[in-house]
Protein backbone atom coordinates (compact mmCIF):
# COMPACT_ATOMS: atom_id res chain seq x y z
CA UNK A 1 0.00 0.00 0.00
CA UNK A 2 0.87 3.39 0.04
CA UNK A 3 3.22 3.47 3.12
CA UNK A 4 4.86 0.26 2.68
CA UNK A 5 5.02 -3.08 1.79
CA UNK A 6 6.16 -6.73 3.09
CA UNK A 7 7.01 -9.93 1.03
CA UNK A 8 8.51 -12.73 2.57
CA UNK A 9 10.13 -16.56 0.75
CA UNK A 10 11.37 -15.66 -2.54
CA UNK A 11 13.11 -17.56 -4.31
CA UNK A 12 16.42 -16.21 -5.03
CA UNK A 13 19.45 -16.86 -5.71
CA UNK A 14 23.45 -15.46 -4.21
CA UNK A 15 26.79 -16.61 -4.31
CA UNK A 16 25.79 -19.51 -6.82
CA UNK A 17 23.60 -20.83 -3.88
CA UNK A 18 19.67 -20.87 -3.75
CA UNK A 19 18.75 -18.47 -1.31
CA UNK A 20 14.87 -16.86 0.27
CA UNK A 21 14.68 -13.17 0.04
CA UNK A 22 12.81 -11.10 2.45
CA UNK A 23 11.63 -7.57 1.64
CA UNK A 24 10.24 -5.14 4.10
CA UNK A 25 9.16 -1.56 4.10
CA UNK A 26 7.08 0.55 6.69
CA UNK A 27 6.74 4.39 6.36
CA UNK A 28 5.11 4.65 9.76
CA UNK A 29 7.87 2.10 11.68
CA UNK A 30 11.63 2.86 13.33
CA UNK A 31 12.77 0.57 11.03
CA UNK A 32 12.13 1.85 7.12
CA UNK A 33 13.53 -1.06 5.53
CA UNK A 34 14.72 -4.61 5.55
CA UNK A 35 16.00 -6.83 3.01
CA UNK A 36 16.62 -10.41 4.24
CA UNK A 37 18.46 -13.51 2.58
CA UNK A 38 18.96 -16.71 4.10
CA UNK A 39 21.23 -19.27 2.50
CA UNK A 40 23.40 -22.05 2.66
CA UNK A 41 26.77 -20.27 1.31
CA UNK A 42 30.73 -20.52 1.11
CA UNK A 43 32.03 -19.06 4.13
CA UNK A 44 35.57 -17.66 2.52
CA UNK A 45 32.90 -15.74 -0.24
CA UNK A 46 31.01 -14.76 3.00
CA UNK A 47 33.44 -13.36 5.13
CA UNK A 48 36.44 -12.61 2.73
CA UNK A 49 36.65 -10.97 -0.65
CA UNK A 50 39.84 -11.35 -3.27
CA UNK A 51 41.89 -8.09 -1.83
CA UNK A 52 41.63 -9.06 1.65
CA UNK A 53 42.62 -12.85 0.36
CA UNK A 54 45.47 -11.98 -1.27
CA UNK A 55 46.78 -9.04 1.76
CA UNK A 56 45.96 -11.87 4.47
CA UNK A 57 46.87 -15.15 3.26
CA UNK A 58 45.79 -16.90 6.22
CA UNK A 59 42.21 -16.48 5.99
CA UNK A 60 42.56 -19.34 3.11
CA UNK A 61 42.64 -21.32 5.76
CA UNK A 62 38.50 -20.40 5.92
CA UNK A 63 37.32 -23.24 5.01
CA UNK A 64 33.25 -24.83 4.22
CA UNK A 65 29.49 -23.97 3.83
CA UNK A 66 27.53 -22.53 6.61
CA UNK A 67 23.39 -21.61 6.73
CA UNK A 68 23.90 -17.48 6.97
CA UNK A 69 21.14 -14.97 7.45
CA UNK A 70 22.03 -11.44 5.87
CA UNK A 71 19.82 -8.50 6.01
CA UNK A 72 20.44 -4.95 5.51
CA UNK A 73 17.93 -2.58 7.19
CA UNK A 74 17.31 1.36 7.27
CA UNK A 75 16.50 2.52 10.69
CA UNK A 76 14.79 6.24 11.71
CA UNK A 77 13.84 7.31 14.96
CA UNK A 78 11.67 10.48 15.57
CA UNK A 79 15.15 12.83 15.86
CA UNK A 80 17.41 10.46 15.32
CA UNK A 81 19.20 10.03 11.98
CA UNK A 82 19.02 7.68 9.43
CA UNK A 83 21.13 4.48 10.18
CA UNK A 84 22.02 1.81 7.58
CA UNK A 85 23.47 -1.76 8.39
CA UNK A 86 24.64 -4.92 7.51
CA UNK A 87 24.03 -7.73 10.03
CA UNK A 88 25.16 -11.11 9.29
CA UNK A 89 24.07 -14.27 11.62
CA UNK A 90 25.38 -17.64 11.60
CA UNK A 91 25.79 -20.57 13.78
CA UNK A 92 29.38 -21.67 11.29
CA UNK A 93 28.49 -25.18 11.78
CA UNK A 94 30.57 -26.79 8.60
CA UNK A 95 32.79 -24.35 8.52
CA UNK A 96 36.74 -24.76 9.37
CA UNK A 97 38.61 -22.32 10.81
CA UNK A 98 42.29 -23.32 10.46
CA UNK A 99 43.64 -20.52 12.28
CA UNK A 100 46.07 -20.88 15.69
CA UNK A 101 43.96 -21.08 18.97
CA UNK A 102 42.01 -19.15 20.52
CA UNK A 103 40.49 -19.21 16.81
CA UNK A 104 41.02 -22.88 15.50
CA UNK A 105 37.64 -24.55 14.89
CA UNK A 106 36.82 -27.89 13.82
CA UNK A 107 33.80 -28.05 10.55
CA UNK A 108 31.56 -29.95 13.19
CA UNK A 109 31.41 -27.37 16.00
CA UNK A 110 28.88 -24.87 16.41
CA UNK A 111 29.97 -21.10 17.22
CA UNK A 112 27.42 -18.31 16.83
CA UNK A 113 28.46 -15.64 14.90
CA UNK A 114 27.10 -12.12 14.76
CA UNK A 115 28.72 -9.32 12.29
CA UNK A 116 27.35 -5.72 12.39
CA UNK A 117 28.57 -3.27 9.74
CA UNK A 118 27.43 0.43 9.61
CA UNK A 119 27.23 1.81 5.67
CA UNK A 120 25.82 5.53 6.51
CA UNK A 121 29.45 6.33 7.18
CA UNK A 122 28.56 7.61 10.51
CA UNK A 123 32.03 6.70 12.11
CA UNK A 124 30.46 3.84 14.07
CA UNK A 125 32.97 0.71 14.17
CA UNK A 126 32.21 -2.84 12.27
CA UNK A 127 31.92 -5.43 15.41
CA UNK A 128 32.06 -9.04 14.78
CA UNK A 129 31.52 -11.34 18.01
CA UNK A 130 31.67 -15.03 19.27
CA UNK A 131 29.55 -15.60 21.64
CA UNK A 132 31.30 -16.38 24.77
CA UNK A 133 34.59 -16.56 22.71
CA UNK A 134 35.96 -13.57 21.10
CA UNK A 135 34.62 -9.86 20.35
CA UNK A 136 36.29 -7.44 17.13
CA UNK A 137 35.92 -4.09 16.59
CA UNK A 138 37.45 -2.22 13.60
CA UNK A 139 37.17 1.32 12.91
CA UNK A 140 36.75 1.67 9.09
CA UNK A 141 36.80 5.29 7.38
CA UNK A 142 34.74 3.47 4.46
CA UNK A 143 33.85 0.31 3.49
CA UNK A 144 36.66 0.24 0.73
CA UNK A 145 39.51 1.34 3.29
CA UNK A 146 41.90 -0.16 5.80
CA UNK A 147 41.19 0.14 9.36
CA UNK A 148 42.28 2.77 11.30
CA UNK A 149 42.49 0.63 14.35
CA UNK A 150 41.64 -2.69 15.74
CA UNK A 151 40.36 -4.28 19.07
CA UNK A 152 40.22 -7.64 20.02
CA UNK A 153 38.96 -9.26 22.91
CA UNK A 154 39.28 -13.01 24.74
CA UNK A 155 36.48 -12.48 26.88
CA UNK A 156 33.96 -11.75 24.11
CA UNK A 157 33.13 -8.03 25.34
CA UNK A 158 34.69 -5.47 23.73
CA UNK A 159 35.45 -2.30 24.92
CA UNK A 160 37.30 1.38 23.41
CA UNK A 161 39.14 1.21 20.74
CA UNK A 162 42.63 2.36 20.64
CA UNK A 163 44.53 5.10 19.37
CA UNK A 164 44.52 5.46 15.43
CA UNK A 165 46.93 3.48 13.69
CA UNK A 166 46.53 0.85 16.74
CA UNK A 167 45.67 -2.83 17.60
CA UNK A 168 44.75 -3.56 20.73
CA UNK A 169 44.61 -7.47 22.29
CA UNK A 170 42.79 -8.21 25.87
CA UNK A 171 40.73 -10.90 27.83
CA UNK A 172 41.37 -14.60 28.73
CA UNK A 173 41.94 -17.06 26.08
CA UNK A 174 41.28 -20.73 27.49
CA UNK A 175 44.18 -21.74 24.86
CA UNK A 176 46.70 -19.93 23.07
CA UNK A 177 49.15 -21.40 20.20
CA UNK A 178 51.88 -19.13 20.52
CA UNK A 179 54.13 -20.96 17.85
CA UNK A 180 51.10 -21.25 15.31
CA UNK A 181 50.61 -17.13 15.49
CA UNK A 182 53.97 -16.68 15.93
CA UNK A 183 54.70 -19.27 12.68
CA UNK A 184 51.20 -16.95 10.74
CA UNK A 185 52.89 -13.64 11.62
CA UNK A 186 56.48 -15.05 9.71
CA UNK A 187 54.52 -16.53 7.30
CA UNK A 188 52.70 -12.91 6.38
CA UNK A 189 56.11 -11.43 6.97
CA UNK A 190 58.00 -13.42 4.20
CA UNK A 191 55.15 -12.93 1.31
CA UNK A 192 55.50 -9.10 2.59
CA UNK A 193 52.54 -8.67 4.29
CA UNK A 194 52.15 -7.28 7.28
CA UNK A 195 49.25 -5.15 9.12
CA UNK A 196 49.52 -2.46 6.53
CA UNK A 197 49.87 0.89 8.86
CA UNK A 198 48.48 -0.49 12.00
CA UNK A 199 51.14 -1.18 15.07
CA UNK A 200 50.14 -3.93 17.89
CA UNK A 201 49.98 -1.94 20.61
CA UNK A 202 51.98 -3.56 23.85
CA UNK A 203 49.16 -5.45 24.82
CA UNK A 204 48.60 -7.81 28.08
CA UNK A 205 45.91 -10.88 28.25
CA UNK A 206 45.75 -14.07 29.65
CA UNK A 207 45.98 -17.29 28.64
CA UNK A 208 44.86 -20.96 30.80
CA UNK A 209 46.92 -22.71 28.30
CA UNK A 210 49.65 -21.37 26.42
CA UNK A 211 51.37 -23.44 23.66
CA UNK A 212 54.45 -22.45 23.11
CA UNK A 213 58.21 -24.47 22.32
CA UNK A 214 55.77 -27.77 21.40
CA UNK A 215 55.02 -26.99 25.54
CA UNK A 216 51.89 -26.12 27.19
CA UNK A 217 52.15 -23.55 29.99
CA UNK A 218 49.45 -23.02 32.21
CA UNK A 219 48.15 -19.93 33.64
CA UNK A 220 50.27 -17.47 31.34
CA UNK A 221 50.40 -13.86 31.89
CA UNK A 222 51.40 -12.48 28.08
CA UNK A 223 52.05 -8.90 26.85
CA UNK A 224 52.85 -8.59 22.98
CA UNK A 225 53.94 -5.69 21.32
CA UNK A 226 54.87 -5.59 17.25
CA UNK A 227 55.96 -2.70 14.94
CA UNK A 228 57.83 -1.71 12.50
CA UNK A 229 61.18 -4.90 12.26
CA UNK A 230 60.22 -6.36 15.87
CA UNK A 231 57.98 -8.81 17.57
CA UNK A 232 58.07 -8.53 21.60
CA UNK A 233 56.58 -10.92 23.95
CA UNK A 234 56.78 -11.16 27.66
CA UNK A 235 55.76 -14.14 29.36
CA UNK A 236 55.17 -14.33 32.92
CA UNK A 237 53.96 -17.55 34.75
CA UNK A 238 55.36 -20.45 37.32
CA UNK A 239 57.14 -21.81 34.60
CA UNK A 240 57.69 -19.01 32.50
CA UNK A 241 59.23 -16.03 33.14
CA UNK A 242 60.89 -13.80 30.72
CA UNK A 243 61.04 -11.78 27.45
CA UNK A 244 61.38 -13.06 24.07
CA UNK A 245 62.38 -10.15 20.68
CA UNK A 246 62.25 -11.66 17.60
CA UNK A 247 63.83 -9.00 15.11
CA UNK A 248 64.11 -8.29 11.11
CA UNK A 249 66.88 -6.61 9.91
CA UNK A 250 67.07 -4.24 6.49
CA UNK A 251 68.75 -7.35 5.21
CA UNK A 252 66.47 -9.96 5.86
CA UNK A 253 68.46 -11.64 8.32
CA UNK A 254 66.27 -12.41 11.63
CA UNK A 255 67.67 -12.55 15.15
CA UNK A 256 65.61 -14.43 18.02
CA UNK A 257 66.81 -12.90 21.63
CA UNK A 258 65.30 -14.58 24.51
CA UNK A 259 66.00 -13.59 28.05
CA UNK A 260 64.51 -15.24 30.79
CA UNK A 261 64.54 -15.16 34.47
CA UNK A 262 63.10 -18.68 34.70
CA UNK A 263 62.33 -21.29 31.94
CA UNK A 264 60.86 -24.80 33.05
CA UNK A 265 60.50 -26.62 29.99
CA UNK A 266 57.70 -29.92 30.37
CA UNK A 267 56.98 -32.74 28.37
CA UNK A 268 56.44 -31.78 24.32
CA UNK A 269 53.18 -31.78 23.09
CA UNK A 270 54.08 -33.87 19.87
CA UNK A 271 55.71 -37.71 19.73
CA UNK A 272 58.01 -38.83 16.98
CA UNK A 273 57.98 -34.90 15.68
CA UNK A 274 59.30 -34.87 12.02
CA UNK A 275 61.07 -31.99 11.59
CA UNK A 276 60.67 -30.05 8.25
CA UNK A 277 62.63 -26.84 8.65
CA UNK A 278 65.41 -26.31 7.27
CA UNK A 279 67.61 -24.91 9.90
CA UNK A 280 69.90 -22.79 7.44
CA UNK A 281 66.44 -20.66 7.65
CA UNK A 282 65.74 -20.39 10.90
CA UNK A 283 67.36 -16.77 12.81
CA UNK A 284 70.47 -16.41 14.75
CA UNK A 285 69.32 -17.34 18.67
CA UNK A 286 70.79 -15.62 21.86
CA UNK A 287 69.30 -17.48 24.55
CA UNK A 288 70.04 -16.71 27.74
CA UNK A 289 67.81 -18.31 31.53
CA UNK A 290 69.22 -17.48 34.48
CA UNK A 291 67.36 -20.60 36.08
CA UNK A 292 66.34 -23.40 33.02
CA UNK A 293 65.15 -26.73 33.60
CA UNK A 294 64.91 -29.53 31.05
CA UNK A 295 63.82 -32.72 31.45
CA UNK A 296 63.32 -32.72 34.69
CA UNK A 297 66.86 -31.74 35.10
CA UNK A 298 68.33 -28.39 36.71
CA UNK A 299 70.60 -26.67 34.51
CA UNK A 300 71.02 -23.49 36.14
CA UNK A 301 72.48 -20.50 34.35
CA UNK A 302 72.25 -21.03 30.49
CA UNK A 303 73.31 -19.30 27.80
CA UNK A 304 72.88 -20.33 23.76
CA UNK A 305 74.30 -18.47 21.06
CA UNK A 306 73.49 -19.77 17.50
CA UNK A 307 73.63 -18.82 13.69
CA UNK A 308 72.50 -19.83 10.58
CA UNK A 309 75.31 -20.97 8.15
CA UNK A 310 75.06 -21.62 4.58
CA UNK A 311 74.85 -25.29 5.06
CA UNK A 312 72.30 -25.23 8.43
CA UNK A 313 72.76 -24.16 12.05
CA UNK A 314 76.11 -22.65 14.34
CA UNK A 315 75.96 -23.75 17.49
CA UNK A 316 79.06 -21.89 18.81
CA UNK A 317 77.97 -21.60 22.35
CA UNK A 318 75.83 -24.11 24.31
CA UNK A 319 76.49 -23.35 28.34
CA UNK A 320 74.69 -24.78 31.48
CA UNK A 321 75.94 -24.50 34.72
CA UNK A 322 74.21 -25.24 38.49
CA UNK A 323 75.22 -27.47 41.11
CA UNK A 324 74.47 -30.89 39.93
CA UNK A 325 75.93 -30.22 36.53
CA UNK A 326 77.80 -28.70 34.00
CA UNK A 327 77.44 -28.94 30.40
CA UNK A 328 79.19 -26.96 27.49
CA UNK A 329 79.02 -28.00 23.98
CA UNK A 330 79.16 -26.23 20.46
CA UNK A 331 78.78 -27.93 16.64
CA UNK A 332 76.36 -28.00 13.60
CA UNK A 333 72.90 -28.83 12.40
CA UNK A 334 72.77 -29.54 9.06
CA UNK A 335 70.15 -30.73 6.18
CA UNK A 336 71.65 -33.10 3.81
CA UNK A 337 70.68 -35.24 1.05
CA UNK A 338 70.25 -37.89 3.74
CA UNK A 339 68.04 -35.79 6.31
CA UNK A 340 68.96 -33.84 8.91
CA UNK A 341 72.43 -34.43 11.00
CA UNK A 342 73.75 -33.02 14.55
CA UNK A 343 77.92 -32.93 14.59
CA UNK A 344 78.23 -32.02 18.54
CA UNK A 345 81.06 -31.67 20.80
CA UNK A 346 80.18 -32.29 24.28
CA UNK A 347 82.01 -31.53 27.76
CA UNK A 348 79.67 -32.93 30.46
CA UNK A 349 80.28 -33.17 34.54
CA UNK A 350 77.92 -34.22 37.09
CA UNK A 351 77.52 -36.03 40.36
C-alpha cells in the first residue's frame, strides 16, 4: 500500500547458492527497511573478498558452507538520523577455521556468529563477536579502506578502541598457540605482508593454556607488542618467566633474543615430531635463563648463542651450569641429502 510493503520466501538466488529473500518496508515504523536472505553459502565468499585474500593469506585457511542470514535494514527514529546496516548471523556449523587457537575450529562445532557493519558512514565501528569466545571491533573510514584501528577481545566483550593506527589485544583465552601465530605472523612477513599501517599496541591478556616451544604452559600472563622490524613478547607464569624479541633486519636476516629469568620446559606436546625446517632458515638465537630446567633436570644458568650458516645451524655456544651439573658443547645442524644431522662436541660433569 501506500506506506509500505512486506514480502517474505522468494526464491532467489546469491553466491551460486539458492537463497529466500525477504523484503520489508514501513513508512510509519523505526525501522524503514529490511532486506533479508537466508542461505546455505561458502564461508571464505562470506566473510572474505579477493583483496583481503590476497593481503591476508591466512584467511585461506576459511574453510566450508555454513546456513547465513544477511539483512540490511534502514532505521529512523523520531530525531534520530538515518542508520544503515549490515548484520550477518550464523551458527558456522561446517565451517573450518584453520587458524592458531584461541580461533582454531573444527567443521563440526557450532559457534554463533554475529557481524554488524554500519554503511551511513557515521564513524560507528564494524563489530564481529563469538559468543562467549571472542569480540572485534574495527574502525573503518569506508567500506573500501583499511582500518584505522583494531580491538580484540578473549572475553567476548569489547570495549574502546585504541589510538589510530593501533591494535589492541585483551581478555582470557582458554588456549593460546603461541608458535602457530607466531609461525602466521612469519609466514605474512615473508610474502610481505604485514598489518599495513596499523602497530600492535603492547598489549597484556591471559591465557589458561599457552602453547608455546611444542610446551603447554598453564596460567600465562602475556604482553605482545609488534611494529615496524620487531615482535616482543613477555611471558610471565610459574614456569615461565621472561622476554622473548624476535627482530628483522634491512637485510632480511632475523635474530631471536630470549632472556629469561626462569624457563621450566615440560613434556612436548608432539611424539616422533618430524622436523621439516630447514635450519639454514631459521634466525640467529641468543638465549640466555638465568634458572632453566629440562627434562626434569636443573641446569642453572644457560646461555645459547646460534647462527645460521650456509649449510644449516652454528651452534658456537651451548652453556649450562648449576650445582648438579655442568654442560658446554658447540657444533652444527645440518640438512643433507640424507636428512637432517647433529655434529656435537660435548664436555659434560655431574655427580
Amino acid at each position: 500500500d501506500e506506506r509500505g510493503f512486506d514480502g517474505r520466501e522468494f526464491e532467489a538466488a546469491a553466491l551460486e547458492s539458492p537463497a529466500r529473500l525477504d523484503v520489508r518496508a514501513d513508512a510509519d515504523g523505526e525501522e524503514k527497511f529490511r532486506a533479508q536472505i537466508r542461505g546455505n553459502f561458502p564461508a571464505r565468499e562470506v566473510l572474505t573478498n579477493e583483496a583481503m585474500r590476497e593481503a591476508l593469506g591466512f584467511l585461506e585457511r576459511i574453510e566450508g558452507r555454513a546456513d547465513w542470514n544477511i539483512a540490511l535494514t534502514v532505521n529512523s527514529a523520531e530525531g534520530e538520523d538515518v542508520r544503515v546496516d549490515l548484520g550477518i548471523d550464523s551458527d558456522l556449523a561446517g565451517v573450518a577455521l584453520g587458524l592458531p587457537a584461541p580461533f582454531e575450529k573444527a567443521a563440526e562445532e557450532a559457534w554463533p556468529f554475529r557481524l554488524e557493519y554500519p554503511l551511513d558512514g557515521s564513524g560507528r565501528p564494524l563489530e564481529i563477536t563469538l559468543t562467549d569466545r571472542a569480540a572485534l571491533r574495527l574502525d573503518l573510514p569506508d567500506s573500501h579502506a583499511a582500518p584505522r584501528r583494531v580491538l580484540i577481545d578473549l572475553d567476548g566483550e569489547p570495549g574502546p578502541l585504541p589510538p589510530d593506527g593501533l591494535v589492541r589485544i585483551s581478555g582470557t583465552a582458554e588456549r593460546l598457540d603461541a608458535d602457530g601465530w607466531v609461525s602466521t605472523i612469519i609466514d605474512e612477513a615473508a610474502r610481505g605482508n604485514g598489518m599495513g599501517l596499523l602497530q600492535l599496541e603492547e598489549s597484556a591478556f591471559h591465557a589458561h593454556e599457552m602453547l608455546l616451544m611444542d610446551r603447554v604452559f598453564s596460567e600465562v600472563d602475556l604482553a605482545v607488542g609488534y611494529g615496524g622490524d620487531s615482535l616482543k613478547a613477555t611471558f610471565d607464569s610459574r614456569d615461565i618467566e621472561g622476554e622473548v624479541r624476535y627482530i628483522v633486519a634491512a637485510d632480511g636476516a632475523a635474530n631471536l633474543n630470549a632472556e629469561f629469568e626462569r624457563l621450566a620446559l615440560p613434556e612436548p606436546e608432539s611424539s616422533g615430531l618430524t622436523m621439516e625446517t630447514d635450519p639454514k632458515d631459521l634466525p640467529a638465537l641468543h638465549l640466555f635463563v638465568r634458572s632453566f630446567q629440562y627434562a626434569g633436570v636443573e641446569l642453572g644458568e644457560t646461555r645459547i648463542e646460534a647462527f645460521p650458516t650456509a649449510s644449516g645451524m652454528r651452534f658456537d655456544m651451548v652453556d649450562a651450569r648449576s650445582e648438579a651439573i655442568s654442560v658446554q658443547a658447540s657444533g652444527d645442524w645440518t640438512l643433507t641429502a640424507d636428512g637432517h644431522r647433529s655434529d656435537f662436541r660435548i664436555n659434560m660433569a655431574s655427580e
